[in-house]
N, C-alpha and C. Protein backbone atom coordinates (compact mmCIF):
# COMPACT_ATOMS: atom_id res chain seq x y z
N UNK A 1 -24.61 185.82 -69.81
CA UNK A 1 -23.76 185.69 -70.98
C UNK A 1 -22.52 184.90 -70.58
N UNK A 2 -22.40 183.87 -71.55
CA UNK A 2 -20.90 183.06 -71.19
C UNK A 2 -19.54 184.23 -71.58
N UNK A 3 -18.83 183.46 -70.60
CA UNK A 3 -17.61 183.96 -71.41
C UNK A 3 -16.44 183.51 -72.67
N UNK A 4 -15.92 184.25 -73.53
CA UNK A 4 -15.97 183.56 -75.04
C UNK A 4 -14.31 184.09 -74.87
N UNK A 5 -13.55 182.92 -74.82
CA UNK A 5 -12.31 182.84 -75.14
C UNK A 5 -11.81 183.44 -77.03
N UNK A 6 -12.35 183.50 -77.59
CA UNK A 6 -11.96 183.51 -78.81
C UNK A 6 -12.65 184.85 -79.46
N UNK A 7 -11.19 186.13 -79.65
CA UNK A 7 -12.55 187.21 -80.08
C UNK A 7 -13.08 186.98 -81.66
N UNK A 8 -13.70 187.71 -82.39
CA UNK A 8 -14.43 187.49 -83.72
C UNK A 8 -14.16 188.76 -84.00
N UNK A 9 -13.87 189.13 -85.46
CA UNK A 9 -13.66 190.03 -86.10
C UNK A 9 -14.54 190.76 -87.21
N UNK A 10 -14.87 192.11 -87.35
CA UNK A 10 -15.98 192.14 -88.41
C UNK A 10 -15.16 193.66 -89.13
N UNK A 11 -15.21 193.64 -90.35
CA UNK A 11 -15.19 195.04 -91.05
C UNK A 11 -16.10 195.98 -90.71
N UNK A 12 -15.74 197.31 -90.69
CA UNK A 12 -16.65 198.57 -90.42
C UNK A 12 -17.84 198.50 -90.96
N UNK A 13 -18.29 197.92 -91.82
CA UNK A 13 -19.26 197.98 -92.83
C UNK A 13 -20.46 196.39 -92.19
N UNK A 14 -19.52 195.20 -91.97
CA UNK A 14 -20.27 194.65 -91.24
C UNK A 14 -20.41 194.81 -89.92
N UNK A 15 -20.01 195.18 -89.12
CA UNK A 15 -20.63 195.87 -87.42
C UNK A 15 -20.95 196.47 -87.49
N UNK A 16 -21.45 197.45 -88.77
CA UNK A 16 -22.52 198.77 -89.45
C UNK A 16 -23.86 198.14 -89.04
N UNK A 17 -24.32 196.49 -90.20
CA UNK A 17 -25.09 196.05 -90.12
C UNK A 17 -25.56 195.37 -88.86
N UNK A 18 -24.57 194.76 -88.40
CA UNK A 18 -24.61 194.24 -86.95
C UNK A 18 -25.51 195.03 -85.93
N UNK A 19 -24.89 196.02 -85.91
CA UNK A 19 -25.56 197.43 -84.99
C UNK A 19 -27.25 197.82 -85.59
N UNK A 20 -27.31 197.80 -86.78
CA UNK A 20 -28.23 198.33 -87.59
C UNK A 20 -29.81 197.12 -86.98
N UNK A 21 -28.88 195.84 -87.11
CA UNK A 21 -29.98 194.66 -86.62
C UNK A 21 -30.66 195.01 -85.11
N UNK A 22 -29.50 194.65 -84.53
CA UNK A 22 -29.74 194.98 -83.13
C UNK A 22 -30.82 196.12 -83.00
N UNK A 23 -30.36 197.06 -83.53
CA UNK A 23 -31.32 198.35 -82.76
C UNK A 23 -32.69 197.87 -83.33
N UNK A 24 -32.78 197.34 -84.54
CA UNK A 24 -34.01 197.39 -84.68
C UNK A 24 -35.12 195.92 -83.82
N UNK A 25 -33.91 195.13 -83.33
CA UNK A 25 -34.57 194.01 -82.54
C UNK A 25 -34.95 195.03 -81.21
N UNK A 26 -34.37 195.95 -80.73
CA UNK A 26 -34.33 196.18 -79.88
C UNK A 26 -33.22 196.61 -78.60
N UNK A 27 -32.51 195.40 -79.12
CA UNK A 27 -31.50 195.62 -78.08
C UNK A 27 -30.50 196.92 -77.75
N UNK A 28 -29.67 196.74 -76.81
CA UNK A 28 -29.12 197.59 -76.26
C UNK A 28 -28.01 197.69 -77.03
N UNK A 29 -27.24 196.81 -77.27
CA UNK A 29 -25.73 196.64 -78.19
C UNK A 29 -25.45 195.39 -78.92
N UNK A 30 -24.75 195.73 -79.91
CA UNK A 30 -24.74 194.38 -80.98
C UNK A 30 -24.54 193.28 -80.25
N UNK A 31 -23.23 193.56 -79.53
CA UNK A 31 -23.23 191.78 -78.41
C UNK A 31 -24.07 191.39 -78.49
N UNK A 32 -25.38 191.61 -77.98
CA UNK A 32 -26.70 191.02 -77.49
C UNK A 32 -26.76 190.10 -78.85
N UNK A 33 -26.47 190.60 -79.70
CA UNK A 33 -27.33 190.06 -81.19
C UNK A 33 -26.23 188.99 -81.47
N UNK A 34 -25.16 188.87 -81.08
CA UNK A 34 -24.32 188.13 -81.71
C UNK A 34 -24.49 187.00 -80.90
N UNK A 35 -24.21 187.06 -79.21
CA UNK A 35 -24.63 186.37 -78.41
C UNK A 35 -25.78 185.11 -79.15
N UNK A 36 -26.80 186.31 -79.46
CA UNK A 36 -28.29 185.48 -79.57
C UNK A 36 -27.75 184.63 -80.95
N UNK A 37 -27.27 184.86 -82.28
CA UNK A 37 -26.69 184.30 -83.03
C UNK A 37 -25.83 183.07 -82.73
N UNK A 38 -24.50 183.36 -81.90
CA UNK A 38 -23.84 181.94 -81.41
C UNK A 38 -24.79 180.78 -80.28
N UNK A 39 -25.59 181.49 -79.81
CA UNK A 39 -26.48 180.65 -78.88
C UNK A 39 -27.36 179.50 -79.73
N UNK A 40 -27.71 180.00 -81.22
CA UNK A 40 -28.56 179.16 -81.97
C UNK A 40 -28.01 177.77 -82.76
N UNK A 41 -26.61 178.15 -82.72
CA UNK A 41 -25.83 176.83 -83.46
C UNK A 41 -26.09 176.30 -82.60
């Protein structure tokens, strides 16, 4: 994982969903998912 100068911000309700994705991809913690998200631009 790079390291990301710039943090990102989400409402309770969206890092609800965030989390909600992730688990069901699998992963361990939303990072993973967001990671995989900024990696695709």
């Amino acid at each position: 994982m790079k390291d990301r100068s710039m943090p990102i911000c989400f409402t309770t309700e969206q890092y609800g969903k965030i989390e909600q994705i992730a688990k069901e991809r699998g992963m361990l913690n939303p990072s993973q998912l967001i990671e995989e998200v900024i990696g695709e631009l």
